[in-house]
Protein backbone atom coordinates (compact mmCIF):
# COMPACT_ATOMS: atom_id res chain seq x y z
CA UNK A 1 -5.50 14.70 2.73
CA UNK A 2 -6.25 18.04 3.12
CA UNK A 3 -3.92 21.24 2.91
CA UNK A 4 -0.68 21.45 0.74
CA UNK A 5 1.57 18.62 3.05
CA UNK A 6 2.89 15.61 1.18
CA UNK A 7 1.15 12.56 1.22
CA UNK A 8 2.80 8.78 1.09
CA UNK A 9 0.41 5.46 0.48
CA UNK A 10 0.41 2.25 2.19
CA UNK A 11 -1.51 0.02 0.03
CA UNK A 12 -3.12 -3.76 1.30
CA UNK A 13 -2.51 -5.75 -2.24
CA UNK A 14 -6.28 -5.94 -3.71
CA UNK A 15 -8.50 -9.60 -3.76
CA UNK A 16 -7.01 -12.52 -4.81
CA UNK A 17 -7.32 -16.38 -4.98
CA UNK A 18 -7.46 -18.58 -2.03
CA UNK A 19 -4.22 -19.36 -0.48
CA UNK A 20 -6.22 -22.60 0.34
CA UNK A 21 -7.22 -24.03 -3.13
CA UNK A 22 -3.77 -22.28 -4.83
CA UNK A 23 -1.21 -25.35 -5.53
CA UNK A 24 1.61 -23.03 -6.93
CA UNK A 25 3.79 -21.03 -4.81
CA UNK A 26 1.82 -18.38 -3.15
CA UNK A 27 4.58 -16.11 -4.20
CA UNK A 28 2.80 -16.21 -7.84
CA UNK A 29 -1.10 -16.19 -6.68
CA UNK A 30 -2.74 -13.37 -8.71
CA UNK A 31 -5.91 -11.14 -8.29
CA UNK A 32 -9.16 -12.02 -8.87
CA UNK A 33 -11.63 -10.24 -11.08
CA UNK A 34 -12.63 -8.62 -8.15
CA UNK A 35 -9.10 -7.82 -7.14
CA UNK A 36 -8.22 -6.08 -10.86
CA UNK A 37 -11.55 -3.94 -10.00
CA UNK A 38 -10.21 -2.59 -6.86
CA UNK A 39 -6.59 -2.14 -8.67
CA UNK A 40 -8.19 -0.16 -11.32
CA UNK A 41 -10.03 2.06 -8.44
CA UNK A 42 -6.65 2.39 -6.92
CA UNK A 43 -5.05 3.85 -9.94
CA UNK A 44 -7.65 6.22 -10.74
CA UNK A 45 -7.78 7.30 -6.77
CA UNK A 46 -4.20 7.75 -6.39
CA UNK A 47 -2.77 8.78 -9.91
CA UNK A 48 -2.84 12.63 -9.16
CA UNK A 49 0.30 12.05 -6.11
CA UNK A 50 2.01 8.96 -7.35
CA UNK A 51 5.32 9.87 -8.12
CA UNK A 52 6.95 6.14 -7.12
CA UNK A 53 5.98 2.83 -7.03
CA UNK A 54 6.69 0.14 -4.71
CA UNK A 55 5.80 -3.17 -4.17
CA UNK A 56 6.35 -6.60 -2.76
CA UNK A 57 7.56 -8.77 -5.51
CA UNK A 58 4.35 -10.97 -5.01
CA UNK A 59 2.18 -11.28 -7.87
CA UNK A 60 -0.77 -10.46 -6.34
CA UNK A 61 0.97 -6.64 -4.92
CA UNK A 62 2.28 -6.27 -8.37
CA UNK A 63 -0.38 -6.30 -10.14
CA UNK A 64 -2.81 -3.96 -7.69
CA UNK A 65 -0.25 -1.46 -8.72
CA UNK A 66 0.38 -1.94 -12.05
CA UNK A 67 -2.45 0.03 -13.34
CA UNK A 68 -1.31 3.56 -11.03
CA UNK A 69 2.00 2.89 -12.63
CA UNK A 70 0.98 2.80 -16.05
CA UNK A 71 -1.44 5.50 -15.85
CA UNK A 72 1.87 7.60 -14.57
CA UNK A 73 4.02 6.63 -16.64
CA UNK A 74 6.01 5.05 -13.66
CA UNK A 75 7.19 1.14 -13.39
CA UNK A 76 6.46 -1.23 -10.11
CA UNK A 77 9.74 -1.13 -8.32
CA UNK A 78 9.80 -4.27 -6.79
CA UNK A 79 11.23 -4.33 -3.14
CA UNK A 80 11.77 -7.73 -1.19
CA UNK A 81 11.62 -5.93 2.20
CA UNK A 82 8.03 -5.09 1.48
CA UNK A 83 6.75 -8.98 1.19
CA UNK A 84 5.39 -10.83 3.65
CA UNK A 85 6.72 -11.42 6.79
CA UNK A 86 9.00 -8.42 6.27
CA UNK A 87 10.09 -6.13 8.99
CA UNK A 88 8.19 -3.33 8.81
CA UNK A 89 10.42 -0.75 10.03
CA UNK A 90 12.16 -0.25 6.20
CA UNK A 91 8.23 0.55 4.79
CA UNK A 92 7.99 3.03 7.53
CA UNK A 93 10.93 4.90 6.74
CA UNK A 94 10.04 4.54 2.88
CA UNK A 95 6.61 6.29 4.00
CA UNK A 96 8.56 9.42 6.11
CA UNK A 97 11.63 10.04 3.58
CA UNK A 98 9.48 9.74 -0.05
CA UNK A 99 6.22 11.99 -0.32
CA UNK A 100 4.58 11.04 -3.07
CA UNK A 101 5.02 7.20 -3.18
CA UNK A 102 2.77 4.62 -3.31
CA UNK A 103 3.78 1.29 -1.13
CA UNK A 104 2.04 -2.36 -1.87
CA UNK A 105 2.49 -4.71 0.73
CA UNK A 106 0.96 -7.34 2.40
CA UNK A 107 -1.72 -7.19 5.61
CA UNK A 108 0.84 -8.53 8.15
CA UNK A 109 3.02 -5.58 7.54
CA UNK A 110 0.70 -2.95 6.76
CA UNK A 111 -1.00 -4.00 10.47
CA UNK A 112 2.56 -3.31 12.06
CA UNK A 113 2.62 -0.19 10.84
CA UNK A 114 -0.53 1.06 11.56
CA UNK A 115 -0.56 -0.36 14.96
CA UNK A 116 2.90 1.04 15.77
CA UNK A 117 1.81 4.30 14.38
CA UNK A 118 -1.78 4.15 16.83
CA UNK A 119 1.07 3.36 19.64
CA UNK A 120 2.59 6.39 19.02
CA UNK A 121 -0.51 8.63 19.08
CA UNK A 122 -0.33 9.79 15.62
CA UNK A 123 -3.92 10.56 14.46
CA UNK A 124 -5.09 8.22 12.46
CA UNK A 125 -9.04 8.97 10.48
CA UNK A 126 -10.15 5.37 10.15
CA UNK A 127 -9.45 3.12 13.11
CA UNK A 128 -7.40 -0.04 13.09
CA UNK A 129 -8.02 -1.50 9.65
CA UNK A 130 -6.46 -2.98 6.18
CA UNK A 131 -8.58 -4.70 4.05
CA UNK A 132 -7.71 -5.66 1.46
CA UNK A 133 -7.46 -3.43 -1.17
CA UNK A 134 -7.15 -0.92 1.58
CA UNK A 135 -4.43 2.16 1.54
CA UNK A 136 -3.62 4.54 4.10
CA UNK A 137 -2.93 7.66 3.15
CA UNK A 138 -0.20 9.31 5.51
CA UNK A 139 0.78 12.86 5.87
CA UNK A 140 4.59 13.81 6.00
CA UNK A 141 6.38 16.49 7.63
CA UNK A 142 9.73 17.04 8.60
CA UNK A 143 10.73 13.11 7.88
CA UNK A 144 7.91 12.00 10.13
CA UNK A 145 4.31 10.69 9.59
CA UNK A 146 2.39 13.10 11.16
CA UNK A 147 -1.34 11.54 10.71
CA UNK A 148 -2.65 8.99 8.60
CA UNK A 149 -6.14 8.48 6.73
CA UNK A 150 -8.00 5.08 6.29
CA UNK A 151 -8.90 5.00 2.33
CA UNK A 152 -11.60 1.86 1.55
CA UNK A 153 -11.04 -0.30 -0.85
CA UNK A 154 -12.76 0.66 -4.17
């Protein structure tokens, strides 16, 4: 983002295997090759602001973080209220009280978010989206997201 504000990340959790063909709990279905490459272009995108790492304690959102945490030095906090199905509204807050942290979640939340943030009319550079391996970058001021920026996958 440009200028000196801070900057929070909502990260979509990178590729992974089909929740169709995966007989395990999808709690524990990892990346895919293509999935590690897009969590490898995460860490190398968002390594110069990271300063905290969150994630849903899904498999597949811990490891798209993993490597920005290890090339910080950080861990992967994992947060239950960041998995799937979770209400959104505790990521949100997360996003306007910590500059400087990175959030992995899941597309049903990230969508909240972003839509209720569009709803609002806070600018967002990007349009409506969250693939995944998608992160939106978020500028902070004053304990409130004051614009947001659509970063592709890598």
């Amino acid at each position: 983002m440009p200028g000196d504000e801070p900057v929070s990340y909502l990260v979509r959790h990178a590729k992974a295997g089909s929740r169709e063909r995966w007989a395990q709990p999808d709690r524990d279905r990892p990346l895919t090759e293509a999935g590690r490459v897009q969590a490898a272009g995460l860490a190398r995108l968002l390594a110069p602001d990271a300063r905290r790492v969150m994630s849903s304690p899904y498999v597949r959102c811990v490891q798209t973080v993993e490597p920005l945490a290890e090339a910080n030095g950080l861990r992967v906090e994992e947060e239950d209220r960041l998995a799937e199905g979770a209400d959104p509204d505790w990521a949100l807050g997360q996003l306007c009280s910590a500059p400087g942290s990175v959030l992995c979640t899941h597309g049903d939340v990230m969508a909240s978010i972003v839509t209720a943030l569009a709803d609002a009319h806070i600018p967002l550079n990007g349009g409506m989206q969250w693939a995944k391996g998608g992160t939106w970058a978020f500028t902070v001021s004053g304990g409130r997201i004051t614009g947001g920026r659509y970063l592709p996958p890598a």
